[in-house]
N, C-alpha and C. Protein backbone atom coordinates (compact mmCIF):
# COMPACT_ATOMS: atom_id res chain seq x y z
N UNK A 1 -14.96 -6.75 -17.69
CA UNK A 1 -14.82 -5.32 -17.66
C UNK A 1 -13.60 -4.93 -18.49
N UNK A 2 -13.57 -3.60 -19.25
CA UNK A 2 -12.52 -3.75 -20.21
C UNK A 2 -11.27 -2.56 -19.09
N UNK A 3 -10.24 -3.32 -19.68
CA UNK A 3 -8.99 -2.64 -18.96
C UNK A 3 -8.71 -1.24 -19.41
N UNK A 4 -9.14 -1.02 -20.60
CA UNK A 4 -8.37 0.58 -20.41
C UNK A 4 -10.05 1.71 -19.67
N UNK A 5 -11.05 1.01 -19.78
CA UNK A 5 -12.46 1.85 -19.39
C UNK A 5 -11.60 1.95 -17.67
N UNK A 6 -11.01 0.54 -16.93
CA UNK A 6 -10.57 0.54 -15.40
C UNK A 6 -10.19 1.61 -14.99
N UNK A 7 -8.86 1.48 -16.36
CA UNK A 7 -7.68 2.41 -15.83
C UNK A 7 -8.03 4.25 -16.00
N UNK A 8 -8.77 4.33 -17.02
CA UNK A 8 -9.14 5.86 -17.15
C UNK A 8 -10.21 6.29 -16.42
N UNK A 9 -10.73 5.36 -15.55
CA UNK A 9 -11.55 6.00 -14.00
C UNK A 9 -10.81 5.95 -12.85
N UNK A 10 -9.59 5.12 -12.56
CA UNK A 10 -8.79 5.05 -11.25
C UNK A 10 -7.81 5.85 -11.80
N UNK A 11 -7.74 6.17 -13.37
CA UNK A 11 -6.60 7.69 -13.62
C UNK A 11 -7.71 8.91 -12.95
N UNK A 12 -8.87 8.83 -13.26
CA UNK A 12 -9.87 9.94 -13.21
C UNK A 12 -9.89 10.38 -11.33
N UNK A 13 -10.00 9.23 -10.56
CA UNK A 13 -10.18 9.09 -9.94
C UNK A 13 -9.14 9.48 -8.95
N UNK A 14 -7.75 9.61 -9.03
CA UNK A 14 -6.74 9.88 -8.14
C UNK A 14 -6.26 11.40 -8.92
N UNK A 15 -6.59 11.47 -10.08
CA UNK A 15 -6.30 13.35 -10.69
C UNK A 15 -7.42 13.86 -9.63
N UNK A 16 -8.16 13.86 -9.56
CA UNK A 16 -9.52 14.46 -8.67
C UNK A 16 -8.67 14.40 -7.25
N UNK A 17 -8.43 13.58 -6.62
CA UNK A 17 -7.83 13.41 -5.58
C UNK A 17 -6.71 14.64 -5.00
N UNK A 18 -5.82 13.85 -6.22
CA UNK A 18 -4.82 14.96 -6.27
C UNK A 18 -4.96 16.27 -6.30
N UNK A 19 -6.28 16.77 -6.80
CA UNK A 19 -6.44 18.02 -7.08
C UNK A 19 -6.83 18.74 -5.89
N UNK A 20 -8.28 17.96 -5.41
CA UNK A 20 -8.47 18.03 -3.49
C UNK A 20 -7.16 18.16 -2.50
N UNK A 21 -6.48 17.62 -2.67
CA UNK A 21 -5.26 18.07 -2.22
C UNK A 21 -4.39 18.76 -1.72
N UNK A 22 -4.27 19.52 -3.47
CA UNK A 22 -3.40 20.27 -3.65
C UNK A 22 -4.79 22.20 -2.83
N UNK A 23 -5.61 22.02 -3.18
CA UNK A 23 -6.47 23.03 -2.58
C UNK A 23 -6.49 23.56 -1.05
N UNK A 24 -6.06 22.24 -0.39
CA UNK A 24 -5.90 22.47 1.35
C UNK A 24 -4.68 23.49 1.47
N UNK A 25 -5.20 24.15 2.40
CA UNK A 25 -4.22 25.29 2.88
C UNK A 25 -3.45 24.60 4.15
N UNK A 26 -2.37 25.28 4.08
CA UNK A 26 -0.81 24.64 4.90
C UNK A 26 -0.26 25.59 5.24
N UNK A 27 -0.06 25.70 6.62
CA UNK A 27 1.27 26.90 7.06
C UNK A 27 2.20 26.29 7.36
N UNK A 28 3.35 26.92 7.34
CA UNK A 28 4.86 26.50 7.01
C UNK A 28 4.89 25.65 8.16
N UNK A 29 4.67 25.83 9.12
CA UNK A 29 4.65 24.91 10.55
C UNK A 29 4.07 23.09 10.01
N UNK A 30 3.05 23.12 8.96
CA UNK A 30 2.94 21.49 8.48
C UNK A 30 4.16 20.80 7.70
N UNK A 31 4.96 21.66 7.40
CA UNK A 31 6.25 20.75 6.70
C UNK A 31 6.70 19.84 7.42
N UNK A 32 6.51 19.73 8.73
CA UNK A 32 6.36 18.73 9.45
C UNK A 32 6.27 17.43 9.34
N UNK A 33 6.20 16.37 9.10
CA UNK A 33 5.67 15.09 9.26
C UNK A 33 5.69 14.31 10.52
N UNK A 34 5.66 14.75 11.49
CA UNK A 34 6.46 13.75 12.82
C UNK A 34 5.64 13.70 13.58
N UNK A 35 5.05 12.78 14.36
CA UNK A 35 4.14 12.63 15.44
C UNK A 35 5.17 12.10 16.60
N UNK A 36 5.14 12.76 17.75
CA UNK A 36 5.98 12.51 18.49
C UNK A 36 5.09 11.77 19.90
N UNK A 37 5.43 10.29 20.16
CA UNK A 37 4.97 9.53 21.05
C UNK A 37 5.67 9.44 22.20
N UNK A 38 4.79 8.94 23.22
CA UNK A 38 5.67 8.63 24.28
C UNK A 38 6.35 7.06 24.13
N UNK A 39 5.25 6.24 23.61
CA UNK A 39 5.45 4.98 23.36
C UNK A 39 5.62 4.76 21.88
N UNK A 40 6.55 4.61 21.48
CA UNK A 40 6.87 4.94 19.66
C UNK A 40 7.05 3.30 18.83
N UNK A 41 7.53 2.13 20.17
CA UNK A 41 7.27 0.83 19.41
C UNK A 41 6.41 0.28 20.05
N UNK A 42 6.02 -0.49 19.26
CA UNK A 42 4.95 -1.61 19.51
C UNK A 42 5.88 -2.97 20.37
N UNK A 43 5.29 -3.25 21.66
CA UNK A 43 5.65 -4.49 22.89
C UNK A 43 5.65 -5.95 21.67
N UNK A 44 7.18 -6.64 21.77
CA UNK A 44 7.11 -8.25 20.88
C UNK A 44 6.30 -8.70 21.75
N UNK A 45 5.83 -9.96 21.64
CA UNK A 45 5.08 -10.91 22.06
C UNK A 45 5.06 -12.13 21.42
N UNK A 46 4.78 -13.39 21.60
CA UNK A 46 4.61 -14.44 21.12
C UNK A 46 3.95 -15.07 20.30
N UNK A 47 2.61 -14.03 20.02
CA UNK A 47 1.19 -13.79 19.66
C UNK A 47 1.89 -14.02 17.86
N UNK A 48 1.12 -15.19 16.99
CA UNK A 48 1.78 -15.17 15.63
C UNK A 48 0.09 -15.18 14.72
N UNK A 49 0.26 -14.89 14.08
CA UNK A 49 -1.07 -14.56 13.20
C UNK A 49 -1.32 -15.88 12.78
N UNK A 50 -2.54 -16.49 12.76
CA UNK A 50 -2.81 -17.95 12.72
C UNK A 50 -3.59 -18.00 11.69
N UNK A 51 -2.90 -18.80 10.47
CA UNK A 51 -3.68 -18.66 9.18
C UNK A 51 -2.78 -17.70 7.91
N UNK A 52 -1.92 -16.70 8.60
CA UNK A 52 -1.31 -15.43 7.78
C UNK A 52 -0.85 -16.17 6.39
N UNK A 53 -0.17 -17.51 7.11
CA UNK A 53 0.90 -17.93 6.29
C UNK A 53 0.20 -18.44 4.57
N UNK A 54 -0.89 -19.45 5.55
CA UNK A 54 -1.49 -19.77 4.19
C UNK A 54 -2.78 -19.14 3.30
N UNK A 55 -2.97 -17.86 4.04
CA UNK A 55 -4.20 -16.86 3.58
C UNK A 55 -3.06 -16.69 2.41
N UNK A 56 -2.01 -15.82 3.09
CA UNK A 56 -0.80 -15.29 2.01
C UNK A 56 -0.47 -16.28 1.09
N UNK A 57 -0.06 -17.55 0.91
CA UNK A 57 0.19 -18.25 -0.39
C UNK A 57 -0.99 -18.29 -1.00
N UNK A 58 -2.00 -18.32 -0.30
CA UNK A 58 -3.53 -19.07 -1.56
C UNK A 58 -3.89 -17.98 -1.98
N UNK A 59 -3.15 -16.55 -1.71
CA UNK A 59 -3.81 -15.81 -2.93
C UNK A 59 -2.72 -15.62 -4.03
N UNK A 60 -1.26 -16.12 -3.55
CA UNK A 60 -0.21 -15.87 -4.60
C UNK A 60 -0.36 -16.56 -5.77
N UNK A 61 -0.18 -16.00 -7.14
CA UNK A 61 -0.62 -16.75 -7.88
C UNK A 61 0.93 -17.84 -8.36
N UNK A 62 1.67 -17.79 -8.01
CA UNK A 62 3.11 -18.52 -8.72
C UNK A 62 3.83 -18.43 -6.97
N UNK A 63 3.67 -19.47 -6.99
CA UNK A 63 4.80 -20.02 -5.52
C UNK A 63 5.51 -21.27 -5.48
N UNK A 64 6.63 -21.37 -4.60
CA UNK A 64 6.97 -22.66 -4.62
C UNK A 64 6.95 -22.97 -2.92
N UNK A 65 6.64 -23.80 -2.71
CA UNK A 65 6.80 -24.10 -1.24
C UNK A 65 6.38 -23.21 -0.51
N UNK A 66 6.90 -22.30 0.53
CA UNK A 66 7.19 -21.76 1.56
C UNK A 66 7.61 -20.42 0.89
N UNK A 67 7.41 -20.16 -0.43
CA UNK A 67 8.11 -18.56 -1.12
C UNK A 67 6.95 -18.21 -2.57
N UNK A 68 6.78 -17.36 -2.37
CA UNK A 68 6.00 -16.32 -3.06
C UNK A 68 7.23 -16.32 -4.16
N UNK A 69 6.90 -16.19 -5.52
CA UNK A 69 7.19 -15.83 -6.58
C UNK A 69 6.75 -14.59 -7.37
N UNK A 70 7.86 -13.48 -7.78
CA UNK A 70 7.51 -12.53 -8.28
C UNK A 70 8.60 -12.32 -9.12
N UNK A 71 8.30 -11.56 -10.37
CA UNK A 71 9.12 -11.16 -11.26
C UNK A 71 9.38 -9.71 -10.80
N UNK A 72 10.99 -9.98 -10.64
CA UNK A 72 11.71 -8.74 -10.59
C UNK A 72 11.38 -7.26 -11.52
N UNK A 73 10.31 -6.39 -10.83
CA UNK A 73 10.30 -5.05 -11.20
C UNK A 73 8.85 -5.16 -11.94
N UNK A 74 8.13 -6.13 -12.10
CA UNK A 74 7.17 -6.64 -12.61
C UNK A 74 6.10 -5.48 -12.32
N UNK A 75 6.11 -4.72 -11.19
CA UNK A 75 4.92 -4.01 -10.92
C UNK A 75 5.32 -2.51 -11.08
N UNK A 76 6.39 -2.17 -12.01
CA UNK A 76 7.05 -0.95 -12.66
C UNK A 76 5.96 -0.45 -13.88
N UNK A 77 5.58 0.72 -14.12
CA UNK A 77 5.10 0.85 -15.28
C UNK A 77 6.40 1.63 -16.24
N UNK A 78 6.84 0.55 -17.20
CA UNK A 78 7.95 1.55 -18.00
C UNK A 78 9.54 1.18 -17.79
């Protein structure tokens, strides 16, 4: 699949978005962002995700051991 056909439908694709958006009506009362809980953290537990560790390396493509490798700022456009 060619990369710039990708990128000028997931550009196409989030301008549209954006535009849906921007159309919703808002009264000053949504400037809001806050959902207010009674229970606001989540209970620790012992419970460890079985598998996380190595689902997460076998899709990294550059690791060493026990650490994910990434180039600093690498996913910056510019």
């Amino acid at each position: 699949m060619d990369k710039s056909k990708v990128e000028k439908e997931a550009k196409e694709v989030l301008d549209n978005f954006v535009g849906a958006l921007k159309k919703i009506k808002t009264s000053s009362d949504d400037d809001n962002f806050y959902v207010f809980r009674d229970e606001f953290e989540r209970e620790e537990n012992d419970e460890t995700c079985v598998g996380f560790k190595s689902k997460l390396l076998g899709n990294a493509p550059n690791k060493n051991d026990d650490f994910v490798i990434a180039e600093k700022g690498a996913w910056k456009n510019g």
